[in-house]
N, C-alpha and C. Protein backbone atom coordinates (compact mmCIF):
# COMPACT_ATOMS: atom_id res chain seq x y z
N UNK A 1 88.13 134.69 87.51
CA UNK A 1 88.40 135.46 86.30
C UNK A 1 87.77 134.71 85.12
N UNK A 2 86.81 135.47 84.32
CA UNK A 2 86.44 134.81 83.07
C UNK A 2 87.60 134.80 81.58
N UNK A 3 86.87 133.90 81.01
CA UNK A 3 88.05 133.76 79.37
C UNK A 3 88.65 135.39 79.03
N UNK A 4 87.75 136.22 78.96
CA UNK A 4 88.13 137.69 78.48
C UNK A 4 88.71 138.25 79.36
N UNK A 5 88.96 138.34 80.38
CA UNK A 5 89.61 138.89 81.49
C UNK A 5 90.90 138.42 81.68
N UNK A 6 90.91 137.06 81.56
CA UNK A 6 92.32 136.25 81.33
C UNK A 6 92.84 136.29 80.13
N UNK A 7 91.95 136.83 78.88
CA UNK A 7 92.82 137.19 77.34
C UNK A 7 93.44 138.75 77.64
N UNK A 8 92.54 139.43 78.29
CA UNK A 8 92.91 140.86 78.31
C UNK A 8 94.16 141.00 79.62
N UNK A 9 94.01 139.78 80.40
CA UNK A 9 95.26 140.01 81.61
C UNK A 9 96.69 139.39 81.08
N UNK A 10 96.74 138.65 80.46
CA UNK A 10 97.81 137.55 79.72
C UNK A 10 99.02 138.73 79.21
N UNK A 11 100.38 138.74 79.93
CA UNK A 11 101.12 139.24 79.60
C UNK A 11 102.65 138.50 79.65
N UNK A 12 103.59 138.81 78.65
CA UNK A 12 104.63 138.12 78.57
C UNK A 12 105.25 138.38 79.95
N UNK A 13 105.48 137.61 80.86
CA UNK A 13 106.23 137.80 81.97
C UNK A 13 107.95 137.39 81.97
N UNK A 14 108.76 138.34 82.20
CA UNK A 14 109.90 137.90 82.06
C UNK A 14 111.02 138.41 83.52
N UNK A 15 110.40 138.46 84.80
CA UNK A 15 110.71 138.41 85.67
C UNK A 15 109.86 137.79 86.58
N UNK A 16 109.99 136.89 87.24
CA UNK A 16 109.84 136.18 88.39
C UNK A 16 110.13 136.38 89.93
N UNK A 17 108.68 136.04 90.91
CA UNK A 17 109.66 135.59 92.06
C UNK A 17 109.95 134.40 92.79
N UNK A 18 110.47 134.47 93.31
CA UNK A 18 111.00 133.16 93.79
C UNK A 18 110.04 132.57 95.07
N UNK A 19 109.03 132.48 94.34
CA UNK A 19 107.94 131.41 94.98
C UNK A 19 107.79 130.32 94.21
N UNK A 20 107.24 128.82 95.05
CA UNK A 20 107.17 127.97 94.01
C UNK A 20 105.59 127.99 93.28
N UNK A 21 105.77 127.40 92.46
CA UNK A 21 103.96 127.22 91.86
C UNK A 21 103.29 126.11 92.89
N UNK A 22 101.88 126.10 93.06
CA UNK A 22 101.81 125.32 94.31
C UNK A 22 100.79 124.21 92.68
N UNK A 23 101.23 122.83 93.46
CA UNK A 23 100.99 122.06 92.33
C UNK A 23 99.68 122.35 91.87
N UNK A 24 98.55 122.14 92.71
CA UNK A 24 97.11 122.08 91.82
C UNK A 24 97.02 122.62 90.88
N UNK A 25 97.26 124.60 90.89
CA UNK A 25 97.79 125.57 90.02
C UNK A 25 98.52 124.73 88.40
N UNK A 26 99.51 124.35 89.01
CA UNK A 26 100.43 123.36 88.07
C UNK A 26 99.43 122.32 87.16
N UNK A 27 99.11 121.54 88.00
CA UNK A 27 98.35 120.36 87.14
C UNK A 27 97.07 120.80 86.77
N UNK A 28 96.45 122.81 86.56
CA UNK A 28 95.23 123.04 86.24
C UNK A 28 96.12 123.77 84.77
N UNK A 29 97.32 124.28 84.87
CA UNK A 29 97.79 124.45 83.57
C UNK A 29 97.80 123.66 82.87
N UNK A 30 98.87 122.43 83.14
CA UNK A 30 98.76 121.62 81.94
C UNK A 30 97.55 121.07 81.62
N UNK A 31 96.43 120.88 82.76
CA UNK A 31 95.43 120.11 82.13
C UNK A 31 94.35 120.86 80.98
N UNK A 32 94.71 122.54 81.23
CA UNK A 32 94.34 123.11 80.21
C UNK A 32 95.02 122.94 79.26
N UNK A 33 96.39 122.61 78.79
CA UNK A 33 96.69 122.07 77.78
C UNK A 33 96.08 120.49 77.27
N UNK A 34 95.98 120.01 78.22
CA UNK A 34 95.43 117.84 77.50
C UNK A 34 94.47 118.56 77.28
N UNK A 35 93.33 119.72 77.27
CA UNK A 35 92.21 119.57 77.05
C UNK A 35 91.96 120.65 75.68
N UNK A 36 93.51 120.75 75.28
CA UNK A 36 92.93 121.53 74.09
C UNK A 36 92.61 120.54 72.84
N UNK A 37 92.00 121.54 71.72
CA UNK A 37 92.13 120.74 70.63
C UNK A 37 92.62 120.44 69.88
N UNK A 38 93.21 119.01 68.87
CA UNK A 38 94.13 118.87 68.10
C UNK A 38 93.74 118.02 66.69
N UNK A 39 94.15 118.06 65.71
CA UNK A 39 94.07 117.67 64.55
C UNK A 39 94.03 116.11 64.43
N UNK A 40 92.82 115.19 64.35
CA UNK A 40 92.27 114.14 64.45
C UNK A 40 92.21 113.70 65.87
N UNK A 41 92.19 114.61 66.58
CA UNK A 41 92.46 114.11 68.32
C UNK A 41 93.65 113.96 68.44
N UNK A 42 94.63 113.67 67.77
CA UNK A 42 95.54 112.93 68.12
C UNK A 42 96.81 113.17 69.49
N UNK A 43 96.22 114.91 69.65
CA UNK A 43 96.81 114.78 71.01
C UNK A 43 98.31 114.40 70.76
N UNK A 44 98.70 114.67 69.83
CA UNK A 44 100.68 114.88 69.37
C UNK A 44 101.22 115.97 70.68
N UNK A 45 100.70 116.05 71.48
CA UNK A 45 102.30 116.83 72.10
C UNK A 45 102.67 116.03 73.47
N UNK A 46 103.77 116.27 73.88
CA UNK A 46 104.35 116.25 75.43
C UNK A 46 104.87 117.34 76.47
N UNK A 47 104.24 117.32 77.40
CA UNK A 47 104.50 118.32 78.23
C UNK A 47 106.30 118.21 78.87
N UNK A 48 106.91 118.56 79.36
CA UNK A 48 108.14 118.05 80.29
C UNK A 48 108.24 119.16 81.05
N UNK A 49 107.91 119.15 82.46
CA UNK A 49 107.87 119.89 83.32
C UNK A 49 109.05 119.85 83.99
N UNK A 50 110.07 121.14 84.11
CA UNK A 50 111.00 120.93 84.44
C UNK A 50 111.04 122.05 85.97
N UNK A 51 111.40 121.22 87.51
CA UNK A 51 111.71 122.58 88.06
C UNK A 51 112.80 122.42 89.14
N UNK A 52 113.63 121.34 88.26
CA UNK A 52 115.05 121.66 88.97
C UNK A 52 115.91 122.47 88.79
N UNK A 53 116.60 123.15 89.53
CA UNK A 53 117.10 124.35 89.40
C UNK A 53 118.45 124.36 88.65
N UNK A 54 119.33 123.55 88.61
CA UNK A 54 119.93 123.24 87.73
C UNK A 54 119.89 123.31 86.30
N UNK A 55 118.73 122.45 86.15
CA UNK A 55 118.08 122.05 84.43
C UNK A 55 117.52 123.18 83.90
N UNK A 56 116.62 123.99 84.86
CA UNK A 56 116.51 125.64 84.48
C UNK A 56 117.19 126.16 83.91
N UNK A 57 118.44 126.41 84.56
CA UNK A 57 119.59 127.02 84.08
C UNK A 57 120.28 126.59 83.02
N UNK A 58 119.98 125.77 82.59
CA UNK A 58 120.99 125.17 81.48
C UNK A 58 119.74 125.13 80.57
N UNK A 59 118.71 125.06 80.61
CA UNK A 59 117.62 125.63 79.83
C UNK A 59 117.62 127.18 79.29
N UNK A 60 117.68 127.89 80.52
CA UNK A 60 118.30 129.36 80.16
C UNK A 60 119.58 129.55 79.51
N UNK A 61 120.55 128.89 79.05
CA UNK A 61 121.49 128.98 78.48
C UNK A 61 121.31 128.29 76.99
N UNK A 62 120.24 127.36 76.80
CA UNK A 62 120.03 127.02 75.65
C UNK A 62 119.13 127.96 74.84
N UNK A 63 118.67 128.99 75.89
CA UNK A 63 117.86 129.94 75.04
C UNK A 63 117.80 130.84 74.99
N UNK A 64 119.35 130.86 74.30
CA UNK A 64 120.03 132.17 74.09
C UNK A 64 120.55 132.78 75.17
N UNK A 65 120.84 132.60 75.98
CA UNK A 65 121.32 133.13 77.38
C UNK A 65 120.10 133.65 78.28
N UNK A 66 118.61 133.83 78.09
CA UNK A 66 117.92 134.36 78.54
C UNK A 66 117.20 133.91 79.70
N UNK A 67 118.36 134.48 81.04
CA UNK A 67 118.15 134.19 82.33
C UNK A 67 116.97 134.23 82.68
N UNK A 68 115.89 134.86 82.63
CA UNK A 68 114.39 134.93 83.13
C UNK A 68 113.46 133.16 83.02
N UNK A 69 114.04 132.62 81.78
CA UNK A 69 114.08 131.65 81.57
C UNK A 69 114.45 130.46 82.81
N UNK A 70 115.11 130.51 83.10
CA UNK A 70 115.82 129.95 84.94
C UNK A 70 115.39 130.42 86.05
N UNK A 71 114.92 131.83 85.61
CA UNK A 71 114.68 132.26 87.25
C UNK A 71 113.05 131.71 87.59
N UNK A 72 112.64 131.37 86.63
CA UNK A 72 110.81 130.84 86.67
C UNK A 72 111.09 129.47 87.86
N UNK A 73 109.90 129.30 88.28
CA UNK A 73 110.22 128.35 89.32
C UNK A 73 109.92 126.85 88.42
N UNK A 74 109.14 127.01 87.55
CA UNK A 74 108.70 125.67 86.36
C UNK A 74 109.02 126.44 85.21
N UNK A 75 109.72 125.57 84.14
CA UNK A 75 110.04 125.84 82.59
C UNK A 75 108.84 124.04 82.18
N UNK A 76 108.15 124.88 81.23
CA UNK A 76 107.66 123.45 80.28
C UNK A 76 108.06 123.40 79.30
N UNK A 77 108.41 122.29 78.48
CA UNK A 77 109.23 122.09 77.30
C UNK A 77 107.79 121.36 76.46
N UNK A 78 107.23 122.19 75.59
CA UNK A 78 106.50 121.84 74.40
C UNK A 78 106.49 120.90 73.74
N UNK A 79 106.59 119.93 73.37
CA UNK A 79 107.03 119.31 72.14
C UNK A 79 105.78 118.38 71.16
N UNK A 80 106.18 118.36 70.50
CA UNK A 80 105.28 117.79 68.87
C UNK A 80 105.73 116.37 68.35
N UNK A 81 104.68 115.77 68.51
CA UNK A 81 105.12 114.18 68.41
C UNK A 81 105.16 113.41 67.18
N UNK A 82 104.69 114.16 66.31
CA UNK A 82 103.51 113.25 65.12
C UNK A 82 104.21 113.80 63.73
N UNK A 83 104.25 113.38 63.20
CA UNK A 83 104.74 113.61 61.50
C UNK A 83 103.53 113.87 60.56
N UNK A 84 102.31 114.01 61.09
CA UNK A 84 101.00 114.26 60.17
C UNK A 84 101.53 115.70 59.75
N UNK A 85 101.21 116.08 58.10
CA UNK A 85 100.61 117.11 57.73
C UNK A 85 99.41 116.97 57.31
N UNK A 86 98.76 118.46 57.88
CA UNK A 86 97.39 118.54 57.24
C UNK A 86 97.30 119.16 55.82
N UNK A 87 95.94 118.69 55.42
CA UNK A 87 95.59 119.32 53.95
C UNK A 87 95.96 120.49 53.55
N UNK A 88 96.26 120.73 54.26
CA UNK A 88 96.58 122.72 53.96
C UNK A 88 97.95 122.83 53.91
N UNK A 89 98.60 121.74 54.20
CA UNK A 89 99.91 122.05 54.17
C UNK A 89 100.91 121.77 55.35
N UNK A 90 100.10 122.39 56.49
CA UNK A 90 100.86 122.44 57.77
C UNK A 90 101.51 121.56 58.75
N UNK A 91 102.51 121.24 59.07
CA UNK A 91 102.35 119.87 60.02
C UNK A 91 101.68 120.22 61.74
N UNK A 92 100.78 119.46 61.44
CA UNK A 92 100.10 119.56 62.68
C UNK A 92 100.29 119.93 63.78
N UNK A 93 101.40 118.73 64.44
CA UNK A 93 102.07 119.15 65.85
C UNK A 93 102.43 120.49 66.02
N UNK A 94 103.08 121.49 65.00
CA UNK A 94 102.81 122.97 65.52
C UNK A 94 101.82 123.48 65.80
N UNK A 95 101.09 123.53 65.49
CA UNK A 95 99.34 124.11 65.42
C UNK A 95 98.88 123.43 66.90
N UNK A 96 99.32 122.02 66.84
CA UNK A 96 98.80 122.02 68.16
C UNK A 96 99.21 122.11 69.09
N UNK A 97 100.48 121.81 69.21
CA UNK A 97 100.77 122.57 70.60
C UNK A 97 100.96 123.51 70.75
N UNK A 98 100.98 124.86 69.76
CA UNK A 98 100.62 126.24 69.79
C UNK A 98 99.27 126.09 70.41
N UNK A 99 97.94 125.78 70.12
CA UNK A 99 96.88 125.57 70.77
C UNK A 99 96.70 125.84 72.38
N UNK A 100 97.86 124.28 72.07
CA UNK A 100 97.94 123.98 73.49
C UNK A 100 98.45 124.75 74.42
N UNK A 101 99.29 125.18 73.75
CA UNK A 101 100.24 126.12 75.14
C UNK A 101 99.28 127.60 74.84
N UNK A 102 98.61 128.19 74.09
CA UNK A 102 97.61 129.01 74.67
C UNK A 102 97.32 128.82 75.34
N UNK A 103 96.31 128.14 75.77
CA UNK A 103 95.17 126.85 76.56
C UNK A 103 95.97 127.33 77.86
N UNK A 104 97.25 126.86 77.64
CA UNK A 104 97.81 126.90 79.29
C UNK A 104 98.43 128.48 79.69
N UNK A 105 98.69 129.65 78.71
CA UNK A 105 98.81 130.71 78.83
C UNK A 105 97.55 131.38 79.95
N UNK A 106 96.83 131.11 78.73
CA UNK A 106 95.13 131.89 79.73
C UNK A 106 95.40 131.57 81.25
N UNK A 107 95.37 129.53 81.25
CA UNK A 107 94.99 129.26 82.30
C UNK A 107 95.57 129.78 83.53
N UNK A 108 97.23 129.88 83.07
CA UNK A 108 98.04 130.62 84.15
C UNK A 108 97.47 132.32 84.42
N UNK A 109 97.14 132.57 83.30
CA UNK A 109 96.71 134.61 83.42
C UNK A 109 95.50 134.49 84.90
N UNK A 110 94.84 133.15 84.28
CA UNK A 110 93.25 133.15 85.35
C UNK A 110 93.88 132.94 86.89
N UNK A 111 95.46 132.20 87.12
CA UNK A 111 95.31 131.56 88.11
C UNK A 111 96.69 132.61 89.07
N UNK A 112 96.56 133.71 88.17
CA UNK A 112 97.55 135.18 88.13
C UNK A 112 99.30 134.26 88.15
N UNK A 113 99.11 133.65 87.67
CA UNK A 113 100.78 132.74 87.04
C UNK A 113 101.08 134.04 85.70
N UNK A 114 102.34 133.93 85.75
CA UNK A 114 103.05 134.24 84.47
C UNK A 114 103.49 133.43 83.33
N UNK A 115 104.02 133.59 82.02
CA UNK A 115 104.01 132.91 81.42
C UNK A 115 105.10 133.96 80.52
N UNK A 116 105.64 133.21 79.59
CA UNK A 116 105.89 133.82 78.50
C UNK A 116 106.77 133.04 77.59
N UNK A 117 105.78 132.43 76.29
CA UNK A 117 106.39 131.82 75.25
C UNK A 117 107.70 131.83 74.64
N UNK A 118 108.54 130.89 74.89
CA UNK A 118 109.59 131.45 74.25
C UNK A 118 110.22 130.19 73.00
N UNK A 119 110.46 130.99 71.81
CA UNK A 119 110.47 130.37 70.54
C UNK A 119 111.93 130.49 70.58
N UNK A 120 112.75 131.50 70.85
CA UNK A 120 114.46 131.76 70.69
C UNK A 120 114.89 130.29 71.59
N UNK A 121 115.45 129.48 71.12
CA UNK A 121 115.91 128.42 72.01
C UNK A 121 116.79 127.45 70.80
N UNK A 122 117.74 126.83 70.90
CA UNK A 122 118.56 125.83 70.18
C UNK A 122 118.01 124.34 70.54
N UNK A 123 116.83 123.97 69.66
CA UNK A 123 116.24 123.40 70.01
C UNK A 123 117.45 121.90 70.39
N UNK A 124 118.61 121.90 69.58
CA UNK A 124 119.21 120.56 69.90
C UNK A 124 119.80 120.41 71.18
N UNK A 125 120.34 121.38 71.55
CA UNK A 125 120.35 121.76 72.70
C UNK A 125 119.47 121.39 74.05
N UNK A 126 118.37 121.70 73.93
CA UNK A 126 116.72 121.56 74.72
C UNK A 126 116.99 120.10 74.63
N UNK A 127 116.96 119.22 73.47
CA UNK A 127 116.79 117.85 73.27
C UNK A 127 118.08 117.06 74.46
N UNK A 128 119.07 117.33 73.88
CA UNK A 128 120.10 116.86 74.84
C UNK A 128 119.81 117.30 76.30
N UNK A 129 119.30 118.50 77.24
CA UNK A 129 119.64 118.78 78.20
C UNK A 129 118.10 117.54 79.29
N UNK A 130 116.78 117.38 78.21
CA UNK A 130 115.51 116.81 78.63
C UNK A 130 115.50 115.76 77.92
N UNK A 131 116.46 115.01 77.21
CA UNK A 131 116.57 113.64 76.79
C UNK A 131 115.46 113.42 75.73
N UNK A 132 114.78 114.48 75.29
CA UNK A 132 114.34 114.16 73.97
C UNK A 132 114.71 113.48 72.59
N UNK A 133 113.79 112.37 72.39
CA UNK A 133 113.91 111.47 71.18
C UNK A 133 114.29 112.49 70.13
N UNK A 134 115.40 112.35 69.13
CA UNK A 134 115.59 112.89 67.89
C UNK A 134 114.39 112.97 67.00
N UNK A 135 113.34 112.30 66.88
CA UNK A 135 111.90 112.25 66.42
C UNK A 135 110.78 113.13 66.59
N UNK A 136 110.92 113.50 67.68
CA UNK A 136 110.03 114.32 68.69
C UNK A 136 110.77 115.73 68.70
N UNK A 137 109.54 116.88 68.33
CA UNK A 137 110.55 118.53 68.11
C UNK A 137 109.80 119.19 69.30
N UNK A 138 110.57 120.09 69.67
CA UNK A 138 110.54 121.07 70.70
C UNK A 138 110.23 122.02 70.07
N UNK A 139 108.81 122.27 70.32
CA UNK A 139 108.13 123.82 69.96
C UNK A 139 108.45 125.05 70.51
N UNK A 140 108.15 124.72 71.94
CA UNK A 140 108.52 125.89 72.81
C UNK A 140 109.15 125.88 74.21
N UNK A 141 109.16 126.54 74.99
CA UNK A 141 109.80 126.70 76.06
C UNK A 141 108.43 127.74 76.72
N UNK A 142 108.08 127.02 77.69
CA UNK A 142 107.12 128.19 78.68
C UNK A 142 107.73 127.77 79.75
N UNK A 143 108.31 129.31 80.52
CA UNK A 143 108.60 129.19 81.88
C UNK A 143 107.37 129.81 82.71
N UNK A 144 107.09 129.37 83.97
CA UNK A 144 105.57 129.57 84.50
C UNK A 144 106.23 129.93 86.08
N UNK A 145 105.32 131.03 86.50
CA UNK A 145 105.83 131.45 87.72
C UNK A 145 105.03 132.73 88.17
N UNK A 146 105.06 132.89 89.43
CA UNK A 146 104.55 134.27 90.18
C UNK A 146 105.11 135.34 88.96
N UNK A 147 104.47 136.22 89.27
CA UNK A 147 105.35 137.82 88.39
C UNK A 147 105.67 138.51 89.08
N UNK A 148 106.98 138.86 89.36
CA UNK A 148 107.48 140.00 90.04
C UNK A 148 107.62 141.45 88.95
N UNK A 149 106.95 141.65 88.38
CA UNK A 149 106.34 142.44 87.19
C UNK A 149 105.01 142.47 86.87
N UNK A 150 104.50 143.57 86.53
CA UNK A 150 102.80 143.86 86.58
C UNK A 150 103.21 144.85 84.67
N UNK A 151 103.56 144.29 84.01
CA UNK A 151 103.42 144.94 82.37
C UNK A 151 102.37 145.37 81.95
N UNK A 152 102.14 146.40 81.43
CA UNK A 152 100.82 147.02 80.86
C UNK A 152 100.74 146.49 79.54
N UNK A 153 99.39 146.70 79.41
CA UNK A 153 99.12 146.04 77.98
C UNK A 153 99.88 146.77 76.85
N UNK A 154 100.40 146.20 75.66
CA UNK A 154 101.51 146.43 74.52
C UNK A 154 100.00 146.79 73.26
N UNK A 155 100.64 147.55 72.71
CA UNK A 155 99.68 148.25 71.78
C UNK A 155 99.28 146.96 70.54
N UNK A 156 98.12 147.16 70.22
CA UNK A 156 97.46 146.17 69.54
C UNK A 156 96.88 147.25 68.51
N UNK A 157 97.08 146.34 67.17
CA UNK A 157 96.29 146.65 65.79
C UNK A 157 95.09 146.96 65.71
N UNK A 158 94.10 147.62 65.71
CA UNK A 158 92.62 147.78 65.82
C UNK A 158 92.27 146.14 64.90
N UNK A 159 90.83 146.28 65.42
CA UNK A 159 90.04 145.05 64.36
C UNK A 159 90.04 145.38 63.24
N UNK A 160 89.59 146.83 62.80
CA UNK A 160 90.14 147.01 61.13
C UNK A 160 91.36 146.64 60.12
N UNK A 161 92.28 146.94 61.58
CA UNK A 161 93.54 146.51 60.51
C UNK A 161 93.75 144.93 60.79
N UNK A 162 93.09 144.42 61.52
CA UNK A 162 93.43 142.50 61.23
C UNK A 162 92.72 141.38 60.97
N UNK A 163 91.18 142.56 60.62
CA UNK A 163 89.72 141.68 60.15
C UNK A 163 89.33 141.66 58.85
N UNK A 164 89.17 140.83 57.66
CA UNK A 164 88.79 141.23 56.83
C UNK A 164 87.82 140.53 56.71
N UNK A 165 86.13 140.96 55.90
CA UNK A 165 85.08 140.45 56.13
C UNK A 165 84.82 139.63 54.45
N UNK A 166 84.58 138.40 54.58
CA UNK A 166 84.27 138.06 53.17
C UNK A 166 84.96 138.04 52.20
N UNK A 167 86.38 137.89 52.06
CA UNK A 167 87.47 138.08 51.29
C UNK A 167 88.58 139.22 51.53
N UNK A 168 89.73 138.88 51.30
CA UNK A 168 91.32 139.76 51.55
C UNK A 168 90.84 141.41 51.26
């Protein structure tokens, strides 16, 4: 599958089956994440691959109750290491491990894995259950897994309404 085929296949998956991810698969996601890009290199995030079945579940309960969350055979826990803001304002570590966990979205669409970002989560929660440093923030939650769901594509804005050429 090429980049466009895996942007145009990439769908929020929120049912699973209960197959495991077979590692290579695994270590070609995240490595599409180490290989994204980040703001002075610095490479601010941590992956935490979680796929005990237990810790799932209590992952799914930190995020918001949303069982699909547990039923994935791997949950990755995002997180942002670095206290840099950039010139513009932003603090970095979001931006990049948003990046990043694109990076590993696609890679799963190419490798027909599911995915689906999830931002609803109590992040203090997440921290206590994966022993995260109080220092270090939890961006996201990607649970990764077969799809026992085939979702059609969700309606998108034309390029007119989200391109503007040469000024607002």
């Amino acid at each position: 599958m090429d980049l466009m085929q895996a942007v145009r296949a990439r769908r929020s998956i929120r049912n699973f089956l209960d197959k495991p991810v077979e590692e290579e698969k695994l270590l070609a996601v995240l490595e599409a994440g180490q290989l994204a890009p980040s703001a002075k290199n610095m490479q601010d995030w941590r992956f935490i691959v979680v796929r005990d079945f237990a810790t799932r579940q209590r992952l799914a309960e930190a995020a918001r109750d949303q069982q699909f969350v547990g039923q994935a055979p791997v949950v990755i826990a995002a997180c942002g290491t670095s206290d840099l803001v950039m010139t513009c304002g932003q603090p970095a570590y979001a931006i990049d491990v948003a990046i990043a966990l694109d990076h590993m979205t696609l890679a799963a669409a190419s490798l027909d894995l599911g995915t689906c970002w999830i931002g609803a989560f109590y992040e203090e929660k997440v921290k206590e259950i994966l022993g995260v440093p109080q220092e270090v923030r939890v961006v996201a939650l990607l649970p990764l897994g077969y799809p026992a769901e085939q979702p059609g594509p969700r309606p998108r804005k034309s390029l007119d309404d989200v391109v503007a050429w040469e000024h607002w």
